[in-house]
N, C-alpha and C. Protein backbone atom coordinates (compact mmCIF):
# COMPACT_ATOMS: atom_id res chain seq x y z
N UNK A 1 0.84 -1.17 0.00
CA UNK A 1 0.00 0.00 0.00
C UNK A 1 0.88 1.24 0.00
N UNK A 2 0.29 2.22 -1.07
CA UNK A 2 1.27 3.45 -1.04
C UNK A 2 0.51 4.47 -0.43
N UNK A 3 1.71 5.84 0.48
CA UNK A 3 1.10 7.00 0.39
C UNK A 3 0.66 7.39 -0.34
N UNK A 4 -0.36 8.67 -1.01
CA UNK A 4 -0.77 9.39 -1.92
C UNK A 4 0.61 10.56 -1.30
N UNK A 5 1.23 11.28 -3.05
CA UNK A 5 2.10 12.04 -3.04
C UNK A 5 2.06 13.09 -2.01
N UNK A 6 0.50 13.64 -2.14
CA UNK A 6 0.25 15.01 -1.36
C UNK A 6 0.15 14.73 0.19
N UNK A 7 -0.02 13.79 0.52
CA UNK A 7 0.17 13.25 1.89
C UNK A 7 1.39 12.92 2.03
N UNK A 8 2.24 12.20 1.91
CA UNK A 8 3.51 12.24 1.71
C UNK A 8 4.36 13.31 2.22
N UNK A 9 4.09 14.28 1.35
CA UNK A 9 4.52 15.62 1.20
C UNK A 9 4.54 16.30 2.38
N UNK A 10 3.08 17.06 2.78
CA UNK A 10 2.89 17.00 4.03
C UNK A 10 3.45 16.36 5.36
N UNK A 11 3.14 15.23 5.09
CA UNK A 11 4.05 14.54 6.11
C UNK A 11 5.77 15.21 6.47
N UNK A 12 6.44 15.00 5.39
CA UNK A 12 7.91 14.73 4.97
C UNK A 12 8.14 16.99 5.52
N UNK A 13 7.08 17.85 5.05
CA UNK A 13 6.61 19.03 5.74
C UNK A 13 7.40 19.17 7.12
N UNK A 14 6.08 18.39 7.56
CA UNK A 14 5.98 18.31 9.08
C UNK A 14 6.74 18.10 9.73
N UNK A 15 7.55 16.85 9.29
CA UNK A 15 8.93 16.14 10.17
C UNK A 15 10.11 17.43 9.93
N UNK A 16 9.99 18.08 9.01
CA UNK A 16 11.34 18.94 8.62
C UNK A 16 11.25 20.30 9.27
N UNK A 17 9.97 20.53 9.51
CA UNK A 17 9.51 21.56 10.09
C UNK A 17 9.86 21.58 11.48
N UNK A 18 9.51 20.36 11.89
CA UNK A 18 9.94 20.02 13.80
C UNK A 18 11.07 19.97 14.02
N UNK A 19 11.64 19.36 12.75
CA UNK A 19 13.26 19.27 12.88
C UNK A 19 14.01 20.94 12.83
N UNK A 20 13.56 21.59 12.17
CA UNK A 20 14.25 22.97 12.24
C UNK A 20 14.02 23.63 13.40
N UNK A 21 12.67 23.46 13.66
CA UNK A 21 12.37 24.48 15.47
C UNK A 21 13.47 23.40 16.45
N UNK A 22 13.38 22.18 16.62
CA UNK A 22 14.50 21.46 17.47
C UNK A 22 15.76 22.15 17.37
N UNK A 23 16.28 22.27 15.93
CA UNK A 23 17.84 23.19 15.74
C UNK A 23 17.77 24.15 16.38
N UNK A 24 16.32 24.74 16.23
CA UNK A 24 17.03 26.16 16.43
C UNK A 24 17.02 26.02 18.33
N UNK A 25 16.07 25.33 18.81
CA UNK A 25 16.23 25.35 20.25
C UNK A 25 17.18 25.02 20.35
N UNK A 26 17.85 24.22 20.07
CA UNK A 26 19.25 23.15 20.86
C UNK A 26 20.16 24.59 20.61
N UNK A 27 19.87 25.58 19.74
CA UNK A 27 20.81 26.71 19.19
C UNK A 27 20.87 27.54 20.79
N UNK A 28 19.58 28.04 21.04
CA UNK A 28 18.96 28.83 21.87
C UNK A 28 19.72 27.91 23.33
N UNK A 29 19.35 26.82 23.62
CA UNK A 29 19.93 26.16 24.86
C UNK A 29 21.04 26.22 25.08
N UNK A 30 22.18 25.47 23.96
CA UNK A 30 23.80 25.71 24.10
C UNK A 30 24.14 27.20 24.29
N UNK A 31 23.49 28.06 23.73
CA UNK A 31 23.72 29.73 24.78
C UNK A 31 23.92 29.95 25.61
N UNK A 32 22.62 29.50 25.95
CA UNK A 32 22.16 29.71 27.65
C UNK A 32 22.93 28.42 28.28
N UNK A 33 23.40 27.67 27.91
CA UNK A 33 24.08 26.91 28.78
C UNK A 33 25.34 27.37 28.88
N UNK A 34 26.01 28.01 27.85
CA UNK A 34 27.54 28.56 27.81
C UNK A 34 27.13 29.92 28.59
N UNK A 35 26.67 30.75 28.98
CA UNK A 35 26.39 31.89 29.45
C UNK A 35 26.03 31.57 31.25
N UNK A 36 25.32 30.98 31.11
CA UNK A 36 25.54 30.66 32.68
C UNK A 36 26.59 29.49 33.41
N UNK A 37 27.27 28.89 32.01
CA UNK A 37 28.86 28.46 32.65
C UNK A 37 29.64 29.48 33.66
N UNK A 38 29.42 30.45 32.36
CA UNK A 38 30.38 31.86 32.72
C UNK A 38 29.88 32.26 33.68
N UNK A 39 28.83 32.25 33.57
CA UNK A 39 28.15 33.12 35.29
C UNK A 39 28.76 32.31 36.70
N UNK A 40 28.98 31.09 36.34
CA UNK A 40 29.53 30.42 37.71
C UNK A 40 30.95 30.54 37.82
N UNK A 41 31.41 30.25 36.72
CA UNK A 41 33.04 30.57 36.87
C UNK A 41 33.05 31.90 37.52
N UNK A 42 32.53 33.23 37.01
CA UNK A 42 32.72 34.77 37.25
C UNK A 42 32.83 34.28 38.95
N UNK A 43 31.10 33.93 39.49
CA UNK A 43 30.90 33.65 40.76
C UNK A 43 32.01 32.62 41.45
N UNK A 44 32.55 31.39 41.27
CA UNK A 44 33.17 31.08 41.52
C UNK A 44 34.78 31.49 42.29
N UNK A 45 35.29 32.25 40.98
CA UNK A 45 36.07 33.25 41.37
C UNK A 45 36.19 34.21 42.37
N UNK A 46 34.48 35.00 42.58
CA UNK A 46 34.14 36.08 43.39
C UNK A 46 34.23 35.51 44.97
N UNK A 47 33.60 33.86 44.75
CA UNK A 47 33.90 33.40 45.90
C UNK A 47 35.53 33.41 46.68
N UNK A 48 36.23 32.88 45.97
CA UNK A 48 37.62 32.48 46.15
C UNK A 48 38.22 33.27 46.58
N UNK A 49 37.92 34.74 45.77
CA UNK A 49 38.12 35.95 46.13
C UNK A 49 37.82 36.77 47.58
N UNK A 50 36.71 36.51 47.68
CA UNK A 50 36.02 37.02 49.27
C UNK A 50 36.74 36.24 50.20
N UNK A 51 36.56 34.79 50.42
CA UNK A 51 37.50 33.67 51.09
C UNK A 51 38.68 33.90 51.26
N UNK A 52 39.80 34.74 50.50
CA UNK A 52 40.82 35.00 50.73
C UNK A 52 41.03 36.33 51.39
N UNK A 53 40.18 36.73 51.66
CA UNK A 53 40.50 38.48 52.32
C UNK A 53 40.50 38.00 53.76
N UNK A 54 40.98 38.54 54.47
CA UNK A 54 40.86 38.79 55.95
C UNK A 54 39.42 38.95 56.52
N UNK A 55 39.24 38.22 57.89
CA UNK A 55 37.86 38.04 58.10
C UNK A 55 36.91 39.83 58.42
N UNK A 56 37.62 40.66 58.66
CA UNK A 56 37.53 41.96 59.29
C UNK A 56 37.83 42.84 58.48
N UNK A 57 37.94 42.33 56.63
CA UNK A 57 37.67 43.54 55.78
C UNK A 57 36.34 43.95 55.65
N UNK A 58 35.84 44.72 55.31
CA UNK A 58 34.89 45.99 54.52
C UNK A 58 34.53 44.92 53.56
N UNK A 59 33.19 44.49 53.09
CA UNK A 59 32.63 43.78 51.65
C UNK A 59 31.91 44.81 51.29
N UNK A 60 31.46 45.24 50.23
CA UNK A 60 30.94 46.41 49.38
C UNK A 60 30.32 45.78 48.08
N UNK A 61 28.86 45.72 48.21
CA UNK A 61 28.07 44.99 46.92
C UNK A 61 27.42 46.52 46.74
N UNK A 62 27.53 45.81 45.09
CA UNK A 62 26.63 46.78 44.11
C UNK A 62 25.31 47.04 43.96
N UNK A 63 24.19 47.97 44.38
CA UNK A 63 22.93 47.77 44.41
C UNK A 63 23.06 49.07 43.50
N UNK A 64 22.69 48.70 42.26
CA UNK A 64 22.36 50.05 41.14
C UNK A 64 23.34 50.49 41.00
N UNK A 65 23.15 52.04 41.27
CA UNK A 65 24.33 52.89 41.39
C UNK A 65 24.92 53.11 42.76
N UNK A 66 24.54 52.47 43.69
CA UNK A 66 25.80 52.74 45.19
C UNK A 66 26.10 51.35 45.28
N UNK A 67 26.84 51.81 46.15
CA UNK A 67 27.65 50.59 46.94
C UNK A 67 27.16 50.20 48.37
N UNK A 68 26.77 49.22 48.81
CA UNK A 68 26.48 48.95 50.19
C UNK A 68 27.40 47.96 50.96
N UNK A 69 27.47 48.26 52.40
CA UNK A 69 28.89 47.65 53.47
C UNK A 69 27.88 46.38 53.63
N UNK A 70 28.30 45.24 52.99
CA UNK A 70 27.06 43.55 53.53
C UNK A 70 28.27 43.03 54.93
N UNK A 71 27.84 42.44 55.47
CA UNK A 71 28.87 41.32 56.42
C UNK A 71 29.47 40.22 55.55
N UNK A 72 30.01 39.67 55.17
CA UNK A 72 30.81 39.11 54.75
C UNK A 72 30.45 37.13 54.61
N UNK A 73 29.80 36.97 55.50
CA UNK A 73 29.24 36.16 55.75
C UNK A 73 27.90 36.07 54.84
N UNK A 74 27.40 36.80 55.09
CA UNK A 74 25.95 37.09 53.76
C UNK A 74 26.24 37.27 52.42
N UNK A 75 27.15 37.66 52.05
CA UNK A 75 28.29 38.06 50.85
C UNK A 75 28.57 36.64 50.64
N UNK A 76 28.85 35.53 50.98
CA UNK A 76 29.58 34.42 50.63
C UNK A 76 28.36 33.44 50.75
N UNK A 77 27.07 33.35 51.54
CA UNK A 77 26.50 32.99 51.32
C UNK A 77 25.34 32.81 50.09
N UNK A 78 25.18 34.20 49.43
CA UNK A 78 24.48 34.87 48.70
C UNK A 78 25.22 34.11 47.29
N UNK A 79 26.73 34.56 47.55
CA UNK A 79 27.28 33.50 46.03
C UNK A 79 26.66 32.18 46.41
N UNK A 80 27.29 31.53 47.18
CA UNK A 80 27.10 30.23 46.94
C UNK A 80 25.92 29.79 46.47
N UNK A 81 24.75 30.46 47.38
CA UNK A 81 23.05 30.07 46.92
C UNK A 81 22.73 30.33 45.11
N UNK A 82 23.60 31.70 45.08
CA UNK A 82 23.27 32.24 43.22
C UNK A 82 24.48 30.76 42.37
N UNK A 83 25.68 30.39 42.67
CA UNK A 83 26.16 29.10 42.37
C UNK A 83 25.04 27.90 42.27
N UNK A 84 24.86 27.57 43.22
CA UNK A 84 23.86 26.24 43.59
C UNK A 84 22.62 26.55 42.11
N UNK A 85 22.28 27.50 42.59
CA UNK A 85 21.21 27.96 41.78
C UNK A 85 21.53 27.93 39.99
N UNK A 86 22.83 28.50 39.89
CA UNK A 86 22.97 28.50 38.20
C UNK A 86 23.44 26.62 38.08
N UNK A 87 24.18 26.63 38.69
CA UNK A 87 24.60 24.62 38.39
C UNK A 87 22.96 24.13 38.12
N UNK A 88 22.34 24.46 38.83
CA UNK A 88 20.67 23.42 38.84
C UNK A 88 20.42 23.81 37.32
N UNK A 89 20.47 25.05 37.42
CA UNK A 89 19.70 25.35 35.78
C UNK A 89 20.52 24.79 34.92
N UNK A 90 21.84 24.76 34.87
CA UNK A 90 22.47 24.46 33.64
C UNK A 90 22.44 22.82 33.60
N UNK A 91 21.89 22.02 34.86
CA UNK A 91 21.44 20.53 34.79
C UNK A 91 20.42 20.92 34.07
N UNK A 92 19.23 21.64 34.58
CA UNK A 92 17.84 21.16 33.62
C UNK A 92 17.73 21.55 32.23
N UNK A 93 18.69 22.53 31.65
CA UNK A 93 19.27 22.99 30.50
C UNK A 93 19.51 21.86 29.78
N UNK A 94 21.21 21.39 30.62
CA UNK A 94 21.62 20.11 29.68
C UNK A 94 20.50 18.55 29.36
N UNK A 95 19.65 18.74 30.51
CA UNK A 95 18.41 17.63 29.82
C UNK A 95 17.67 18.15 28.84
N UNK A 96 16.96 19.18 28.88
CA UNK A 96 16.44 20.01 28.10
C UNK A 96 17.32 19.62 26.31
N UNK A 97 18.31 20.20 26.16
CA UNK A 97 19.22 20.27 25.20
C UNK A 97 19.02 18.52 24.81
N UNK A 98 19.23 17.33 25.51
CA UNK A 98 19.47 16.04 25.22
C UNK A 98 18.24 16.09 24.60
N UNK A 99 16.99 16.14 25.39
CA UNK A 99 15.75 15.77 24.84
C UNK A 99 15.87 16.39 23.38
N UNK A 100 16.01 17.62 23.27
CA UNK A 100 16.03 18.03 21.78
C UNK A 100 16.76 17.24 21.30
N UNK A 101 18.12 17.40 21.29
CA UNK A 101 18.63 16.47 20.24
C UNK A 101 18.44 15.12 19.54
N UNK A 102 17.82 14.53 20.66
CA UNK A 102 16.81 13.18 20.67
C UNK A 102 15.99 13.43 19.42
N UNK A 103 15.09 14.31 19.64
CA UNK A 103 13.77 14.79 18.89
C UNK A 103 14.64 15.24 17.80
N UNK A 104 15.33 15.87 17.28
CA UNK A 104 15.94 16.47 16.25
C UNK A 104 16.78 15.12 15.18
N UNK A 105 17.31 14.12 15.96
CA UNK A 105 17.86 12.73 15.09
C UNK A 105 16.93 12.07 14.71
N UNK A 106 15.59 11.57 15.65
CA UNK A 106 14.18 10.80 15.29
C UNK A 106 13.46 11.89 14.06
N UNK A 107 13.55 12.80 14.07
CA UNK A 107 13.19 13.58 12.84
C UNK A 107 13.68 13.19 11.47
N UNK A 108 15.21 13.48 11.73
CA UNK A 108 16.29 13.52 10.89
C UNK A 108 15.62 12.15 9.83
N UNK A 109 15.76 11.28 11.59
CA UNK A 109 15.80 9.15 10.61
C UNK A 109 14.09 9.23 10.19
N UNK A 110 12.82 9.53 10.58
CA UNK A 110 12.23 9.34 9.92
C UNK A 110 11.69 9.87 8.67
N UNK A 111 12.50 11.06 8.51
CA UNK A 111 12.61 11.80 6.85
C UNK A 111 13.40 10.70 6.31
N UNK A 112 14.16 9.94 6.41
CA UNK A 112 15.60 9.22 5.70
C UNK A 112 14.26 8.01 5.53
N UNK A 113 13.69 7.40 6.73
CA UNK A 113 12.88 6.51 6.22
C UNK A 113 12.17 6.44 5.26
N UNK A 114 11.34 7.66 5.41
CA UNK A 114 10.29 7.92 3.97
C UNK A 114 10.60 7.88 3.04
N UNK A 115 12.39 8.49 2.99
CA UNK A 115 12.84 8.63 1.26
C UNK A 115 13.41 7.08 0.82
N UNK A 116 13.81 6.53 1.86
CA UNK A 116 14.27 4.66 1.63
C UNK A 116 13.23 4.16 1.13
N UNK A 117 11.97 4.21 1.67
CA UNK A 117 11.20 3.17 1.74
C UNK A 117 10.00 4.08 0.10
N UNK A 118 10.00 4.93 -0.18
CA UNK A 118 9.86 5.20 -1.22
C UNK A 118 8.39 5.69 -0.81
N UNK A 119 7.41 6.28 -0.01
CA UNK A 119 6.70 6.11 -0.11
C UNK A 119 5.75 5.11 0.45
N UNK A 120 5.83 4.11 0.86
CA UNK A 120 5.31 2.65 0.75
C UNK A 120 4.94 3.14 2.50
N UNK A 121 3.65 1.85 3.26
CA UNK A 121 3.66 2.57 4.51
C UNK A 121 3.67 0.67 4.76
C-alpha cells in the first residue's frame, strides 16, 4: 500500500519543520548553557576571592548605582546560593538540550525513512 504524493509531502513538511524548530532550540539552549557556565566561573572566582580576604575587611556589593557595606558572611553565602542555583539550571538545560537532540535525530531518521522506503507505509 502506497502514500498518496500530497500526503507524503505534508508529512515529509511536518517532520522537517519540527526538525528545524529542534535546531534552532538546541541553538537557543547551548547559549544559555555557555552563558551561565560563565556566570559560575565569574561567581566562583568572586567566591575564592572574598575567602581569601581577611575576616575583618569591609565587603561592598553593588545595588544600582551605590555601593552597600554587607557582612561578609551574607556576601559568601548569597554567592554560593546564586552558584547552587545557576549549576541546577544548567542541569535542567543540559536535559532540556538532550531531549532536543533526541527529537531532532528521530526527525532527521524518519525523513531518511520515507525517502528509503519510497513512499510505501
Amino acid at each position: 500500500m502506497s502514500i498518496p504524493n500530497e500526503a507524503l509531502q505534508k508529512l515529509v513538511q511536518e517532520i522537517e519543520a519540527q526538525a528545524i524548530l529542534a535546531q534552532r532550540e538546541i541553538n537557543v539552549v547551548k547559549t544559555a548553557v555557555s552563558a551561565k557556565q560563565r556566570d559560575v566561573r565569574m561567581l566562583e572566582l568572586t567566591t575564592s576571592e572574598v575567602k581569601s580576604l581577611p575576616k575583618d575587611t569591609n565587603v561592598y556589593e553593588g545595588i544600582g548605582k551605590m555601593f552597600v557595606c554587607s557582612p561578609m558572611a551574607d556576601v559568601e553565602k548569597r554567592l554560593s546560593s546564586e552558584t547552587t542555583e545557576l549549576k541546577l539550571d544548567i542541569s535542567n538545560l543540559n536535559k532540556k538540550l538532550h531531549y532536543l537532540e533526541t527529537t531532532h535525530k528521530n526527525s532527521r531518521d524518519h525523513i531518511e525513512q520515507i525517502f528509503k522506503s519510497g513512499g510505501r507505509a
